[in-house]
Protein backbone atom coordinates (compact mmCIF):
# COMPACT_ATOMS: atom_id res chain seq x y z
CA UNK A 1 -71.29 40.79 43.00
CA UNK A 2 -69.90 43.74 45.48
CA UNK A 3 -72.37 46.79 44.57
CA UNK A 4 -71.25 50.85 43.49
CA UNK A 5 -70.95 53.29 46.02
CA UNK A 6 -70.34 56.94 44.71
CA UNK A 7 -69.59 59.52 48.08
CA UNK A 8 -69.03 63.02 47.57
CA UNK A 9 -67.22 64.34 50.38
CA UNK A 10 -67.68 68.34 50.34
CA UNK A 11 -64.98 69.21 53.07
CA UNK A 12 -65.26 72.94 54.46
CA UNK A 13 -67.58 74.21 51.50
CA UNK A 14 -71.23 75.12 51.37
CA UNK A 15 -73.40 77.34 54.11
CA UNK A 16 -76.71 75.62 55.27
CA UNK A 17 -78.61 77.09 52.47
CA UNK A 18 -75.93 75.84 49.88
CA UNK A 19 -75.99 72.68 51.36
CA UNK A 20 -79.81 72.53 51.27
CA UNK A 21 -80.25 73.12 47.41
CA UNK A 22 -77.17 70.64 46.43
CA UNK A 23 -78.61 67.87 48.46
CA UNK A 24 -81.99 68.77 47.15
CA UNK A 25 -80.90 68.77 43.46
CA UNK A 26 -78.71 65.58 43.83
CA UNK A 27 -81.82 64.06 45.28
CA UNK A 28 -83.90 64.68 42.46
CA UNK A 29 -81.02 64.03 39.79
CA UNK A 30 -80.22 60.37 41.30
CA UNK A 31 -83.48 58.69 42.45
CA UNK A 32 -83.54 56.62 39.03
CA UNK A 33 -80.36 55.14 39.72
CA UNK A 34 -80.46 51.49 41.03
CA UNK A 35 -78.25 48.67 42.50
CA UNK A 36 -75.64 51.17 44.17
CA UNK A 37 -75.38 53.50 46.98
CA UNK A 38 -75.13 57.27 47.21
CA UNK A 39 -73.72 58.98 49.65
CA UNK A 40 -73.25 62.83 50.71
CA UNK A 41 -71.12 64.15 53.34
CA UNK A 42 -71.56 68.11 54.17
CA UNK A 43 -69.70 69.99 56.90
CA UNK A 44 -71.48 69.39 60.31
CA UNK A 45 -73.10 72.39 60.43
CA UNK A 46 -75.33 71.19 57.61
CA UNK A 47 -75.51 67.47 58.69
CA UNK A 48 -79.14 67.85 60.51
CA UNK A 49 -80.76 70.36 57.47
CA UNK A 50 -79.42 68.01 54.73
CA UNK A 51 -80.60 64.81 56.35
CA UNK A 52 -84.24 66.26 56.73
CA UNK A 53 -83.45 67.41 52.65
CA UNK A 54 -82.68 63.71 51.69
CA UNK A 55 -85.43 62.22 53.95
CA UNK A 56 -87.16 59.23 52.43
CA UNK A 57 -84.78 58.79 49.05
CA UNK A 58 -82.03 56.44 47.83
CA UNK A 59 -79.43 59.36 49.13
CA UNK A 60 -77.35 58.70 52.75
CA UNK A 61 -75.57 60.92 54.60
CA UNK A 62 -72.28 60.66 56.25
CA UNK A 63 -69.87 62.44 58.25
CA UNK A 64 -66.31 63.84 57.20
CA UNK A 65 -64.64 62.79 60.83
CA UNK A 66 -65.89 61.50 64.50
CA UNK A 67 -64.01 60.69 67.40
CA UNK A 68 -63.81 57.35 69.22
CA UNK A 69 -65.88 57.88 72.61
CA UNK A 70 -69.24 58.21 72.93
CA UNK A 71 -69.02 61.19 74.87
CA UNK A 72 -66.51 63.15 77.19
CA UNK A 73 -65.02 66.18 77.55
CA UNK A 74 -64.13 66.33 74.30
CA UNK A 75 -63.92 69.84 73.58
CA UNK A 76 -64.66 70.50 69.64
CA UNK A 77 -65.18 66.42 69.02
CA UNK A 78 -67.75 64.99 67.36
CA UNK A 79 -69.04 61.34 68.47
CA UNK A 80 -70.52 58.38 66.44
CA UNK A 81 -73.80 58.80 68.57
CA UNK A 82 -74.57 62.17 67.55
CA UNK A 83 -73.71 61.62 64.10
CA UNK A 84 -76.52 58.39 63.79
CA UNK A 85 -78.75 60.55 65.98
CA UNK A 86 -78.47 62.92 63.48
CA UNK A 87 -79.06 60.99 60.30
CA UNK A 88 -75.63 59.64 59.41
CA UNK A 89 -75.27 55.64 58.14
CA UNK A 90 -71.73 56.41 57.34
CA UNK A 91 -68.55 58.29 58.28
CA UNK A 92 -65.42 59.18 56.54
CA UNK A 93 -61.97 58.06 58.72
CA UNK A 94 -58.87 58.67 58.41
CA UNK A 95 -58.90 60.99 55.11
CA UNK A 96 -55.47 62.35 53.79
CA UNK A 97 -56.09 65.97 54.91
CA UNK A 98 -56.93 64.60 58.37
CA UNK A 99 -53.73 62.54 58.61
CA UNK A 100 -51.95 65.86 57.22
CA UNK A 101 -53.05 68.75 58.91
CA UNK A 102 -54.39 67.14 61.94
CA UNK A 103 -51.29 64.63 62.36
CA UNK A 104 -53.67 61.55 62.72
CA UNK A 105 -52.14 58.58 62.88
CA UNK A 106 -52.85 54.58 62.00
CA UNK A 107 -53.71 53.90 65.81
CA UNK A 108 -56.57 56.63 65.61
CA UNK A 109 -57.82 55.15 62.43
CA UNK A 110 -58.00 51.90 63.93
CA UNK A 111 -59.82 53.07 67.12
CA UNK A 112 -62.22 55.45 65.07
CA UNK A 113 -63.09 52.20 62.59
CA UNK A 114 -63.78 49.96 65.51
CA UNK A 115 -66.31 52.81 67.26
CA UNK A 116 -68.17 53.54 63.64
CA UNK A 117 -68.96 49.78 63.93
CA UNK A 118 -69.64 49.37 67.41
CA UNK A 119 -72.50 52.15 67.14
CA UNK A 120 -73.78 50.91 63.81
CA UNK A 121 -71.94 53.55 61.34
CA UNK A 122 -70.29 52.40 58.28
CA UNK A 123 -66.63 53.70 57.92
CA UNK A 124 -65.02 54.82 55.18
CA UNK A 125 -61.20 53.99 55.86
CA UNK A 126 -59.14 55.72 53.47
CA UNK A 127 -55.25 55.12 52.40
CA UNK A 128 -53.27 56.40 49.65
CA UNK A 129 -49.48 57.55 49.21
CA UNK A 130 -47.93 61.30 48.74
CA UNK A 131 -45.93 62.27 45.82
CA UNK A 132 -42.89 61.38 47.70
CA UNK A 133 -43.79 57.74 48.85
CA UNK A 134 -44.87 56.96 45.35
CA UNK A 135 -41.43 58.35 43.78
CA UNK A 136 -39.26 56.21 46.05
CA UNK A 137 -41.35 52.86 45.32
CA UNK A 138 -42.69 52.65 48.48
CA UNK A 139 -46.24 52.69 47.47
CA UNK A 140 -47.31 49.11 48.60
CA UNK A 141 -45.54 49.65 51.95
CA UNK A 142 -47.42 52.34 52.98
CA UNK A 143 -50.79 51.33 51.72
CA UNK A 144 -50.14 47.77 53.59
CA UNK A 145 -49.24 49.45 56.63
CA UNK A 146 -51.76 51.78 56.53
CA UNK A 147 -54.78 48.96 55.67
CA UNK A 148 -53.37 45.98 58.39
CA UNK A 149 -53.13 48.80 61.23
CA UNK A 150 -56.44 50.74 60.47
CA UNK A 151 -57.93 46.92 60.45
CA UNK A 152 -56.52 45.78 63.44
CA UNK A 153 -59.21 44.02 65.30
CA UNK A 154 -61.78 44.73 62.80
CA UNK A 155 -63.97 41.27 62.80
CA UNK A 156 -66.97 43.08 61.12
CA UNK A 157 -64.90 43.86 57.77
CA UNK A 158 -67.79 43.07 55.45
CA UNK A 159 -69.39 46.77 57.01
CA UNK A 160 -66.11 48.24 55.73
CA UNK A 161 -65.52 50.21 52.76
CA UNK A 162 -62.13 51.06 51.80
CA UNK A 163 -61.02 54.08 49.74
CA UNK A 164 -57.69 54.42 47.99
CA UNK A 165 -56.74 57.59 47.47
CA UNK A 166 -53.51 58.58 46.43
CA UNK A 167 -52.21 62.10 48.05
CA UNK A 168 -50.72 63.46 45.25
CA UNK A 169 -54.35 62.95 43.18
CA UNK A 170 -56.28 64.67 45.69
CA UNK A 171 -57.20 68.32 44.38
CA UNK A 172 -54.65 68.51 42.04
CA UNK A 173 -56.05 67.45 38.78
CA UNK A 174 -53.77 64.34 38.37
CA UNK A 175 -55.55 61.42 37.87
CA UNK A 176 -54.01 57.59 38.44
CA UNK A 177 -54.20 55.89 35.36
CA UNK A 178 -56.09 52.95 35.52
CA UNK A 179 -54.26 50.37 35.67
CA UNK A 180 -52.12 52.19 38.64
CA UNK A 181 -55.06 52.41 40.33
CA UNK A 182 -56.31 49.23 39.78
CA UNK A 183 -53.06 48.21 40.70
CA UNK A 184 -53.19 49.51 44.22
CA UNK A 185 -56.48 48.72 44.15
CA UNK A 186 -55.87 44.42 43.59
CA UNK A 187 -53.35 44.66 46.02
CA UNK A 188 -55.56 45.87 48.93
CA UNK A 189 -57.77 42.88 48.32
CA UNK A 190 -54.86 41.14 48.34
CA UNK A 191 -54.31 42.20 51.95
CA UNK A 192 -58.06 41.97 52.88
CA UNK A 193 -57.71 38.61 51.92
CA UNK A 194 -54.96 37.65 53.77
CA UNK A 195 -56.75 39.28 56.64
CA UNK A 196 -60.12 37.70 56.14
CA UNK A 197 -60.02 35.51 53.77
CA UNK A 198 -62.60 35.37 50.98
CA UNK A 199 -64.98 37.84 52.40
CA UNK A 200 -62.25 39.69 50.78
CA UNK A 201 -64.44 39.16 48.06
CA UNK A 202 -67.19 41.21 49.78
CA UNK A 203 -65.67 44.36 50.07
CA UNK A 204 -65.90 47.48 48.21
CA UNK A 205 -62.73 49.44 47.66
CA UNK A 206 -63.24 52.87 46.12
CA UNK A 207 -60.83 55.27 44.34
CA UNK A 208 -60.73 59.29 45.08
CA UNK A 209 -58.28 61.61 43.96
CA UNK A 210 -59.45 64.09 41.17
CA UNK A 211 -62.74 61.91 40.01
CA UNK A 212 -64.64 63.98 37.62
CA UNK A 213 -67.68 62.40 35.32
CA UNK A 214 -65.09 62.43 32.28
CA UNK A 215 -62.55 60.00 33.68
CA UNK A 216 -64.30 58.05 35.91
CA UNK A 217 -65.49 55.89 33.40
CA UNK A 218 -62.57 53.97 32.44
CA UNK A 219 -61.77 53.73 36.19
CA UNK A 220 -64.80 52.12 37.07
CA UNK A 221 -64.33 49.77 34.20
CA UNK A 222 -61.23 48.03 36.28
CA UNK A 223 -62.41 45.13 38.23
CA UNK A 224 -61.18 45.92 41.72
CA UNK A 225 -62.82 49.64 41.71
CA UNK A 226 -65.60 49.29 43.06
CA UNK A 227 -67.27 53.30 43.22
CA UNK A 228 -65.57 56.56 44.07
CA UNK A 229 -64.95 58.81 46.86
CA UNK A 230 -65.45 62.32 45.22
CA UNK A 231 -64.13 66.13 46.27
CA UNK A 232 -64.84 69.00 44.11
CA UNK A 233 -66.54 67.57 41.68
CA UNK A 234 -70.01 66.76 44.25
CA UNK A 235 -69.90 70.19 45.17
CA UNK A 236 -71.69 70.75 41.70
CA UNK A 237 -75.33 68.64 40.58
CA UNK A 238 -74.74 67.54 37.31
CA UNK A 239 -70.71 67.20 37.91
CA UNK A 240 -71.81 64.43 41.08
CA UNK A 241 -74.27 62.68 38.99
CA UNK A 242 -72.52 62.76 35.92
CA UNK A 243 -70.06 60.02 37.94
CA UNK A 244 -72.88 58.47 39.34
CA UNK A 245 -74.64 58.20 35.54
CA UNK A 246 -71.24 56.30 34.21
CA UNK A 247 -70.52 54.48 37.45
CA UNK A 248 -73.79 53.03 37.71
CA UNK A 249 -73.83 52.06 33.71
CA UNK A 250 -71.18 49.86 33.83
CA UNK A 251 -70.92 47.84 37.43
């Protein structure tokens, strides 16, 4: 039986201090849940203050991005050996706004994936259509593009997690029903297990886009959702472990 995982990913919000009492509070707020995995991931400027915060409780950090060398002249990079120097058991790769703004593409994905696991991080690979791709039907062919590239070469899948999140959920408000996201959801372990096989089985896939305490519930409740990657709604205590509360009552 694959086990929750709730992330809340808090992008460019929250000074040190911020940072300090959120992780503190979420802390407190989650160390009676059981049989999942929580995991925060601040800007780096607060990576090193909120590991010492969570020191010693059921809550793991993670990064929002990393690059794929160890080190280099690399001005403004990141590498996956600072980041587990620091504290960090997972990393976020290939998010929407990084593939938007920042223009990455499938190949970088790939190469970032295969580092995290090289150095002993687990990666967080995310995929998801815009607006657009979804209104021409080409949903499945971007998601299967996007999942066989970022995979390429991947033998260790079973230290994968996989997050579907569709663009044009991401900050808006809208929500994917459930059964579209469920939807999306069977058919990347439909690919995983044409990849691997049934370790397929194994792996937890995770929806973002939106996720607030008040509809995650009947997403969870779908059998191929397996947790939740989470924006806005972990930049607030009770919002983060409000999802956390209803994830971790039904799976």
């Amino acid at each position: 039986m694959r086990k929750w995982i709730v992330a809340g990913n808090w992008k460019m919000h929250n000074n040190i201090a911020e940072s300090i009492a959120l992780a503190k509070a979420i802390k407190e707020g989650a160390s009676d849940f059981k049989g999942g995995t929580i995991v925060l991931a601040p800007p780096f400027t607060a990576l090193f203050s909120v590991s010492e915060a969570i020191k010693g409780s059921n809550v793991l950090l993670a990064a929002q991005n990393m690059y794929y060398e160890d080190k280099g002249a690399f001005t403004g990079e990141i590498s996956p050996v600072m980041l587990k120097d620091i504290g960090c058991s997972y990393v976020i790769i290939g998010h929407s706004e990084r593939r938007k703004y920042f223009h990455e593409q499938d190949n970088d994905v790939n190469l970032k994936v295969k580092k995290a696991l090289t150095v002993g991080l687990t990666p967080i690979m995310c995929v998801g259509e815009t607006d657009e791709e979804r209104e021409k039907g080409v949903t499945q062919d971007v998601v299967d593009k996007q999942v066989r590239q970022g995979l390429s070469s991947v033998d260790k899948i079973d230290d994968v997690v996989i997050a579907y999140e569709p663009v044009w959920a991401i900050g808006t408000g809208k929500v994917a029903t459930p059964a579209q996201a469920q939807d999306v959801h069977a058919f990347i372990r439909g690919i995983l297990k044409d990849l691997y096989g049934s370790t397929a089985n194994d792996i937890r896939i995770l929806y973002g886009g939106s996720v607030t305490k008040d509809n995650i519930g009947d997403l969870i409740a779908m059998e191929d959702i397996d947790g939740a990657l989470v924006g806005g709604a972990s930049l607030k205590a009770d919002g983060f472990l409000g999802i956390i509360e209803n994830i971790s009552g039904k799976k």
